[in-house]
Protein backbone atom coordinates (compact mmCIF):
# COMPACT_ATOMS: atom_id res chain seq x y z
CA UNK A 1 -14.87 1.56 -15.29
CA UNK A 2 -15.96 1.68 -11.89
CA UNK A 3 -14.08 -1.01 -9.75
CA UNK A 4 -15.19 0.41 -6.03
CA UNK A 5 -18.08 -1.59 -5.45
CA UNK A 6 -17.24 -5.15 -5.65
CA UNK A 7 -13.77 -6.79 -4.69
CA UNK A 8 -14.75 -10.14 -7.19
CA UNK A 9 -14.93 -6.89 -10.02
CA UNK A 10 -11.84 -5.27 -8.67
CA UNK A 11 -10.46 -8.71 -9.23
CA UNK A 12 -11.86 -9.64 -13.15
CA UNK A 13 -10.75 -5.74 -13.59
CA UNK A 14 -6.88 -6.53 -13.01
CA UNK A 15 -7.25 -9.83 -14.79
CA UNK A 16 -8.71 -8.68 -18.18
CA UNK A 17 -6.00 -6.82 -20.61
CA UNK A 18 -8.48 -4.61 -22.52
CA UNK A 19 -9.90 -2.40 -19.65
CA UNK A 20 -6.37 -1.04 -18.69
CA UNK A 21 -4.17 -1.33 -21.26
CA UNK A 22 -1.04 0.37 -19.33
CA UNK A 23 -1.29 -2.03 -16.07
CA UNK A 24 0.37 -5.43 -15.77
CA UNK A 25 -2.06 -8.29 -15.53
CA UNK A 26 -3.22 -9.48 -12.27
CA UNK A 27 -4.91 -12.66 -11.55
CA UNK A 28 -7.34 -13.50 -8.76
CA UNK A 29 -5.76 -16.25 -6.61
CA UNK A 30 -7.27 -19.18 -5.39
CA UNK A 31 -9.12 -21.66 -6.73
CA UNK A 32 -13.33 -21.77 -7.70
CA UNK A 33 -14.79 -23.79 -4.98
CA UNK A 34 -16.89 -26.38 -6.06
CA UNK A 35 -21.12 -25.49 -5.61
CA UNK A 36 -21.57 -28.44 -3.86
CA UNK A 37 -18.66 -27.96 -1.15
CA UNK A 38 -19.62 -24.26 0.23
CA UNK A 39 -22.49 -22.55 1.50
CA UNK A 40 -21.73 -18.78 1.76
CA UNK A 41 -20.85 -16.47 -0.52
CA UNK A 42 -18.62 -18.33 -3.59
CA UNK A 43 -16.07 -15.11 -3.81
CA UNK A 44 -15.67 -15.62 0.31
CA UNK A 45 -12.40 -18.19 0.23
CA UNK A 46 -10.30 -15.99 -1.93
CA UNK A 47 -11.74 -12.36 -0.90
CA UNK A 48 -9.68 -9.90 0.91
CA UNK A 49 -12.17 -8.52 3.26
CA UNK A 50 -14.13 -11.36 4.26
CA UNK A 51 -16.10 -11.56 7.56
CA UNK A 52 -17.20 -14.80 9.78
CA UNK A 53 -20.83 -14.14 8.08
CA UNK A 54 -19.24 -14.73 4.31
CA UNK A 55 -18.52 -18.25 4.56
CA UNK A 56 -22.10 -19.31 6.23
CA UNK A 57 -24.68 -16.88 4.33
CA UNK A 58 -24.84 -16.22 0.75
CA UNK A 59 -25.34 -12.49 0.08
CA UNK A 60 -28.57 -10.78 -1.84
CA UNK A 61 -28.43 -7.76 -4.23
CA UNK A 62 -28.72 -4.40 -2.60
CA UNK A 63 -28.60 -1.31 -4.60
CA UNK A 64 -25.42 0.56 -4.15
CA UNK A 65 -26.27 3.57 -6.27
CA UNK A 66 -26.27 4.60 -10.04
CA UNK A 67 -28.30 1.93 -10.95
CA UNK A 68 -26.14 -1.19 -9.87
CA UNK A 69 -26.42 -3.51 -7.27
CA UNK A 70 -24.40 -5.45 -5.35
CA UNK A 71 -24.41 -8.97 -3.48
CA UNK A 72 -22.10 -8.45 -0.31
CA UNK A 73 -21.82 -8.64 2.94
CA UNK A 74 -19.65 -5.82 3.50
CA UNK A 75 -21.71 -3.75 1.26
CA UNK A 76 -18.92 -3.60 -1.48
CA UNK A 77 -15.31 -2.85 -1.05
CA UNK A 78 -15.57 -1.34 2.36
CA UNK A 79 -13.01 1.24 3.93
CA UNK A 80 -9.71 0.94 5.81
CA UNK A 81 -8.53 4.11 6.34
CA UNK A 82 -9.56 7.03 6.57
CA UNK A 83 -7.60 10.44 7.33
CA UNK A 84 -9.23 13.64 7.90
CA UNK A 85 -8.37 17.43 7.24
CA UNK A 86 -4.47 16.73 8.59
CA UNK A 87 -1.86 19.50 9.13
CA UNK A 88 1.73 19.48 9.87
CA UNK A 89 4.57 22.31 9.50
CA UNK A 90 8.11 22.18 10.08
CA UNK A 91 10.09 25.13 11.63
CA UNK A 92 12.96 26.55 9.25
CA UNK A 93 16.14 28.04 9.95
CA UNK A 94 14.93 31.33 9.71
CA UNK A 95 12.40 30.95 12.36
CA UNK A 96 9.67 30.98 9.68
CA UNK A 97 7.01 27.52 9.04
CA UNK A 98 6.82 25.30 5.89
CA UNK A 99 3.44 23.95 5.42
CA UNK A 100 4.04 20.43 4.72
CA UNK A 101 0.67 19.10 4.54
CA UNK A 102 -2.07 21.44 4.74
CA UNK A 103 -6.34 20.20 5.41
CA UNK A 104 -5.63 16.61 3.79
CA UNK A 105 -8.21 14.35 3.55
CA UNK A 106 -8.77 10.50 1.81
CA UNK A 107 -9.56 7.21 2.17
CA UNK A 108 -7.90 3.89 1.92
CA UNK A 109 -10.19 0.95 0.59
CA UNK A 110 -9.62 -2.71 1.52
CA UNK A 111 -6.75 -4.35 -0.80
CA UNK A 112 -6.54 -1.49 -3.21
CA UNK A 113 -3.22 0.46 -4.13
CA UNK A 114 -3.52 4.47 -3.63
CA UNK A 115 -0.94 6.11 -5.29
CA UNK A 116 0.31 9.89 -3.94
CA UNK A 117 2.30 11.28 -6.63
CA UNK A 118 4.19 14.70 -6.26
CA UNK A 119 7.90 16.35 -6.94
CA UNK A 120 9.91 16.34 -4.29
CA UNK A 121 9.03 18.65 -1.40
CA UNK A 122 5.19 18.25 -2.27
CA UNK A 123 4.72 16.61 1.38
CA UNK A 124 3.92 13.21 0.53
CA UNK A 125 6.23 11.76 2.35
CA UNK A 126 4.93 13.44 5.71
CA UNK A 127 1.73 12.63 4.65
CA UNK A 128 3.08 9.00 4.69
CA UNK A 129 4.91 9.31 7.94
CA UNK A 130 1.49 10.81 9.68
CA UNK A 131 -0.29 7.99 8.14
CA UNK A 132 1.56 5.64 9.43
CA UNK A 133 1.88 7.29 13.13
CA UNK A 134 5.20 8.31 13.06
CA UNK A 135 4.90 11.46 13.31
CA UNK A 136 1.45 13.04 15.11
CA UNK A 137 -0.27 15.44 12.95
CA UNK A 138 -0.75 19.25 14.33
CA UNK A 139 -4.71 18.98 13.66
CA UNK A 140 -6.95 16.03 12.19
CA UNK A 141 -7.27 12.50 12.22
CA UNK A 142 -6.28 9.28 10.96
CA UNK A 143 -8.67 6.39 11.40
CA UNK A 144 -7.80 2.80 10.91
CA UNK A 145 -10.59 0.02 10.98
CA UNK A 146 -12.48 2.35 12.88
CA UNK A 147 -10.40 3.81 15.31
CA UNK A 148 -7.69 6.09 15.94
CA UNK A 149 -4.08 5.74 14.57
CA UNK A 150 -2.48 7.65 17.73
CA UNK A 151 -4.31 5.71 20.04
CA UNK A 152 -4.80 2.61 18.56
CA UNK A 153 -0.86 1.19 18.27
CA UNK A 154 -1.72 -0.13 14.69
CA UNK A 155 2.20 0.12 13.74
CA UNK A 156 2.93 -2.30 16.56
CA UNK A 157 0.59 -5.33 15.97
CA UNK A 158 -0.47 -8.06 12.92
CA UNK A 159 -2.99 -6.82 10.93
CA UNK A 160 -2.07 -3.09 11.16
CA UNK A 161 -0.20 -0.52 9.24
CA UNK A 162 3.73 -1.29 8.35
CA UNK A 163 5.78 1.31 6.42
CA UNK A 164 8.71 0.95 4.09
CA UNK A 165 11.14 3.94 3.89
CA UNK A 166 13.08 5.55 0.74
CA UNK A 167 16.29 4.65 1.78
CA UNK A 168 17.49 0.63 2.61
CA UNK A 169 20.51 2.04 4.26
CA UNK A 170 19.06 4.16 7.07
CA UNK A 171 15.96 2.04 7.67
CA UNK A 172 18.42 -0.98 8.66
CA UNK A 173 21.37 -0.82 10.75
CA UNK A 174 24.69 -1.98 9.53
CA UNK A 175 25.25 -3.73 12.79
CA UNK A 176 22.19 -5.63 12.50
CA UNK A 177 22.00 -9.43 11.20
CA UNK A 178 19.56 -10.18 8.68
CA UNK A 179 18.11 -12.17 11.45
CA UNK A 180 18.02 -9.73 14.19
CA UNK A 181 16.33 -6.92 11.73
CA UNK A 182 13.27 -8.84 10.15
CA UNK A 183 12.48 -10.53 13.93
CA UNK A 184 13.25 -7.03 15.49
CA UNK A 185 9.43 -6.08 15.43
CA UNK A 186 8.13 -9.87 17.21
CA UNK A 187 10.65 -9.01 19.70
CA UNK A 188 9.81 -5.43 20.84
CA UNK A 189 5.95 -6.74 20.29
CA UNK A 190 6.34 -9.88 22.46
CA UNK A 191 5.04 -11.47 19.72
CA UNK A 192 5.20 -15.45 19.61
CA UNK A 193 8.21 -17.72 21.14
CA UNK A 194 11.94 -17.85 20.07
CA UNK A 195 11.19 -20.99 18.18
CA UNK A 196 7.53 -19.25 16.45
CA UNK A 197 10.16 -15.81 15.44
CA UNK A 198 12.13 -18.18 13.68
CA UNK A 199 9.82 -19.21 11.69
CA UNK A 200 8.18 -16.35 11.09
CA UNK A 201 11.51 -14.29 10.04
CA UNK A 202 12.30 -17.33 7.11
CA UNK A 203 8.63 -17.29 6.03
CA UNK A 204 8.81 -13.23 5.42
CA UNK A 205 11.88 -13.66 3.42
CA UNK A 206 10.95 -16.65 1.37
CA UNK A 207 7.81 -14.28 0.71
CA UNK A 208 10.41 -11.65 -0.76
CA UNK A 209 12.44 -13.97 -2.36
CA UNK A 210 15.66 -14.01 -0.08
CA UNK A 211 17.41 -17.25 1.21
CA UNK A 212 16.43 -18.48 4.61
CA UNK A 213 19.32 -20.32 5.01
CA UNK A 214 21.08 -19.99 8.58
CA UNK A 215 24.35 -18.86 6.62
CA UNK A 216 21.70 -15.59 5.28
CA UNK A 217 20.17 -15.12 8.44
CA UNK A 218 23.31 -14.32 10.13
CA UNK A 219 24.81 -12.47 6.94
CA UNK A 220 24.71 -8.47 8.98
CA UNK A 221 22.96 -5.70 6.82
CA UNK A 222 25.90 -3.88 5.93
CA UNK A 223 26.73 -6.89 3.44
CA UNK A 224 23.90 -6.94 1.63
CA UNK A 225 23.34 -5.50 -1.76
CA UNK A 226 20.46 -2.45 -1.94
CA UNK A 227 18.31 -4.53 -3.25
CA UNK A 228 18.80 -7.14 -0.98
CA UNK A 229 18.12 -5.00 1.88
CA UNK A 230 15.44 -3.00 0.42
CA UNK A 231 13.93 -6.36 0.51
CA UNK A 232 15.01 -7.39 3.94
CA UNK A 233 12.90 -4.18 4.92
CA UNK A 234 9.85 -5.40 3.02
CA UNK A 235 10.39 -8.80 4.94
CA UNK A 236 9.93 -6.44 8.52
CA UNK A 237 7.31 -5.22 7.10
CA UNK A 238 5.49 -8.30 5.89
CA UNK A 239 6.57 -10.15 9.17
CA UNK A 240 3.75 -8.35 10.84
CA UNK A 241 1.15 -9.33 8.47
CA UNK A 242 -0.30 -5.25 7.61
CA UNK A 243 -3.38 -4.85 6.57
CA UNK A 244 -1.78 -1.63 5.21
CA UNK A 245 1.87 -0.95 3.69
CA UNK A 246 2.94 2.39 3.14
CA UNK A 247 5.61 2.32 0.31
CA UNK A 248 7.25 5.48 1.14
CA UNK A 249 9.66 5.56 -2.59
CA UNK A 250 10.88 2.30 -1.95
CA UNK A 251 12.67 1.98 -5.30
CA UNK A 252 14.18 5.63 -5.50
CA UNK A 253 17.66 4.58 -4.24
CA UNK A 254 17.91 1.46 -6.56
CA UNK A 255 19.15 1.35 -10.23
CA UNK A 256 16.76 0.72 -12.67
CA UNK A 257 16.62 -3.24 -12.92
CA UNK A 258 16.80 -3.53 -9.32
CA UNK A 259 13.58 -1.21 -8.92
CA UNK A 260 11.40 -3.07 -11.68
CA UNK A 261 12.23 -6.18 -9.72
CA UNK A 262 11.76 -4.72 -6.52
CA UNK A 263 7.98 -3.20 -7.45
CA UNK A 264 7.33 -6.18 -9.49
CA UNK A 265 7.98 -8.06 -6.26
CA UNK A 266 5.61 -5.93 -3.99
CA UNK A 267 2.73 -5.66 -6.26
CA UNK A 268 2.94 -9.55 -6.76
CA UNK A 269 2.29 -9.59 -2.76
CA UNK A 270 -0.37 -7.07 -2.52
CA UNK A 271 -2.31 -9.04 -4.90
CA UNK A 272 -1.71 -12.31 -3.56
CA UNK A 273 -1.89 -11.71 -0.07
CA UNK A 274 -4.88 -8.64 -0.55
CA UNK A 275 -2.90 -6.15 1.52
CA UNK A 276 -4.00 -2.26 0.73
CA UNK A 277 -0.92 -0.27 0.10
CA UNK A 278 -0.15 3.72 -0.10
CA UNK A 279 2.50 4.24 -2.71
CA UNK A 280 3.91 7.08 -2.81
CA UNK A 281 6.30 8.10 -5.57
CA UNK A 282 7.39 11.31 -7.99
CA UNK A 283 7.28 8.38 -11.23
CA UNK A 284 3.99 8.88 -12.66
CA UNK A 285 4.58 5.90 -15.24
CA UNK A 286 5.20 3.64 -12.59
CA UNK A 287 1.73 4.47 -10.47
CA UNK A 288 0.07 4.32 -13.36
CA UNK A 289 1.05 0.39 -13.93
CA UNK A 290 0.65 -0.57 -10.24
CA UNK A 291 -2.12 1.78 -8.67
CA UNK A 292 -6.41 1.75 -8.62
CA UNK A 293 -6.36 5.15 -7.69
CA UNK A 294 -4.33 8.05 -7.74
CA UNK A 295 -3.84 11.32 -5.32
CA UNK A 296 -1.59 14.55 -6.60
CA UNK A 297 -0.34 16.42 -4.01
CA UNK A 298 1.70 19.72 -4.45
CA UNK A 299 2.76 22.33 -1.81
CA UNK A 300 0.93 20.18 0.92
CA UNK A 301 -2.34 20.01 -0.77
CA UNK A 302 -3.66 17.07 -2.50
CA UNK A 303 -5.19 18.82 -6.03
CA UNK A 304 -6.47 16.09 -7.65
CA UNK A 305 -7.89 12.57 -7.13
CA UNK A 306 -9.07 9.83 -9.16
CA UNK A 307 -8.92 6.19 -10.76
CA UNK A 308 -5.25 6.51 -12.38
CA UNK A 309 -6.16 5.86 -15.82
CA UNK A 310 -8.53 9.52 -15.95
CA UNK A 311 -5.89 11.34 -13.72
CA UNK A 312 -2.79 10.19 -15.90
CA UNK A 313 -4.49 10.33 -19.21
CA UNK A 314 -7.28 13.43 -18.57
CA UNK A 315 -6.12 15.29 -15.86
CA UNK A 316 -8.13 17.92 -14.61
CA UNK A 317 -6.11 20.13 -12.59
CA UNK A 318 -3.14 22.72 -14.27
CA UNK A 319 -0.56 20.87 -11.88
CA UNK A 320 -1.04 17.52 -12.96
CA UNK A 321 -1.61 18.70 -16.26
CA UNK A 322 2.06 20.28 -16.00
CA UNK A 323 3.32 16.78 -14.37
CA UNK A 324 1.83 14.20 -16.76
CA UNK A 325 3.03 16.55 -19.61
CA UNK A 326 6.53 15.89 -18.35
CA UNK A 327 6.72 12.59 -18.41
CA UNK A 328 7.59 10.79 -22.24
CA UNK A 329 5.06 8.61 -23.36
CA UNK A 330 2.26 9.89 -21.31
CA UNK A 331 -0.07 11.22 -23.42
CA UNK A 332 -2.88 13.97 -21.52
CA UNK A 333 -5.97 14.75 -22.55
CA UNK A 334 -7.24 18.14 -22.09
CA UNK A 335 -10.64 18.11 -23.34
C-alpha cells in the first residue's frame, strides 16, 4: 500500500482497519465542506500541507509515476526535511573516536511519523540531536523547508523543529514553575506580549491534557509526577507550533501505563494538528502501531528503510532480521 503520494490517501489509509491491522485507527479531522460553499481543492480545509493556491484552484491529475496520478497542488505529499550524508564522532577516554553516525541520509515528509529504531548505542539519538540543531554535524546537511538547519534558527521560531528528550527530569528544571518552563521558549524568542504567553502556555497544556489552572501554573517542576512533566515538556514543545517534533524516547523513563498514555497522547496530536514527527525508540512494537515509515540504524548506519509494516514483518537486512526476531509477537518473514 503505497500512502506517499496523496495526504487525503495517507488519511483514508489510517482510517480503514483492514490495510494495517497492527496500527490504532486514525481518523481524518474536520468536517466535508459542502460543494456549494468552496472553490479549491475539497481536501484543502483539513490538509496538512496546504498552500494559498489550494483553497482558490481545484487541482488536475498529473501522473506521479507507476501508473497513478494525482490531483495536487503540491504534487503529492511533498518533503520537509531532508538530511544528507551526516557524520558525527565522539572522542573516548582513551583518546580513540566512536563513530556515532556515519554518511546518514533521509527524508522527512509533511505530517508523517518516521520511526528510527535501534539498541542502545546505535546513534539515533545523535542523529536526533543533529536533526534538530543541537548539536552541528562534522560533515553533511540538514535541510528544513528548503533551507539550512544551522543557519536557518528553525528550533527557535513557530512552525519549525521542537524536540522532546528521554528524560522529564533533566529536560526541566526543578526550580522552574510549570509556568515559567512551557512560556520559557516565547520569552527567549520575544515571541508575543505577557498577556498573548499566557495564553499561549494554558492552550499548550490543555492540548496535553494538564490543568491550566493558576494553582498548576505555579505548581514548580520538581512536584510533578513523570508523567506530568514528560507532558509539561510536550506542552514547550507544542507551544511553538513545530512543523516537526523529534520524540527523542519520550516514554523510556515512564512505567508502562504512563507510556501508553503518554504516546497515545502524542500520536492523537500529530494527527489532529498534522505535525511530522521523528520517533525514535529501541520498542519495535510500539513504532510499528504509531509510525508510516520506519529507519534501522545500528553502529551509526541506518541499514534498512521502509513503510513499517514490510520492515517489521519482512525485513530485509540480517540486523533487523535479528531485532524483529527478538521481540514476542512479532512475527518476520524471511522469504
Amino acid at each position: 500500500m503505497c500512502i506517499r503520494d496523496s495526504p487525503y490517501t495517507r488519511g483514508l489509509v489510517h482510517s480503514t482497519p483492514d490495510i494495517f491491522v497492527y496500527k490504532d485507527l486514525w481518523g481524518i479531522p474536520g468536517d466535508v465542506p459542502a460543494g456549494n460553499e468552496f472553490k479549491g481543492c475539497p481536501f484543502s480545509p483539513r490538509c496538512t500541507q496546504k498552500i494559498d493556491i489550494c483553497s482558490k484552484a481545484s487541482p488536475v491529475l498529473m501522473p506521479v509515476g507507476g501508473g497513478r496520478e494525482i490531483a495536487c497542488h503540491r504534487g503529492g505529499i511533498a518533503g520537509l526535511l531532508e538530511a544528507k550524508n551526516l557524520n558525527f564522532s565522539y572522542r573516548l577516554p582513551d583518546g580513540e573516536y566512536l563513530q556515532a553516525v556515519d554518511n546518514v541520509s533521509l527524508e522527512v515528509r509533511e505530517g508523517e511519523v518516521l520511526a528510527i529504531v535501534g539498541q542502545t548505542g546505535s546513534g539515533k539519538s545523535t542523529l536526533a540531536h543533529i536533526l534538530a540543531n543541537v548539536i552541528r554535524p562534522e560533515s553533511g546537511e540538514v535541510l528544513f523547508m528548503d533551507g539550512n538547519v544551522s543557519g536557518g534558527n528553525y528550533g527557535n521560531r513557530f512552525n519549525g523543529i521542537q524536540i522532546v528528550f528521554q528524560d522529564p527530569f533533566s529536560s526541566t528544571s526543578n526550580r522552574f514553575t510549570v509556568l515559567d518552563a512551557v512560556k520559557e521558549p516565547l520569552y527567549i524568542n520575544k515571541i508575543g506580549s505577557n498577556g498573548d504567553r499566557l495564553q499561549m502556555v494554558k492552550n499548550a497544556l490543555e492540548l496535553v491534557r494538564l490543568p491550566n489552572t493558576d494553582n498548576f501554573l505555579q505548581k514548580y517542576c520538581g512536584e510533578l509526577s513523570g508523567g506530568q512533566r514528560q507532558r509539561v515538556a510536550l506542552a514547550r514543545a507544542m507551544v511553538m507550533e513545530p512543523k516537526l517534533l523529534i520524540a527523542d524516547e519520550i516514554t523510556s523513563a515512564l512505567d508502562v501505563s504512563t507510556s501508553a498514555n503518554v504516546l497515545r497522547l502524542l500520536k492523537g496530536l500529530q494527527n489532529r494538528r498534522g505535525f511530522a514527527m521523528i520517533y525514535i525508540s529501541h520498542d519495535l512494537s510500539l513504532t510499528l502501531k504509531i509510525a508510516d515509515r520506519i529507519a534501522v540504524m545500528d553502529s551509526g548506519k541506518i541499514v534498512e528503510t521502509g513503510n513499517s509494516h514490510d520492515v517489521m514483518l519482512s525485513p530485509s537486512d540480517e540486523y533487523t532480521k535479528r531485532l524483529v526476531g527478538s521481540r514476542i509477537g512479532l512475527c518476520c518473514h524471511t522469504h
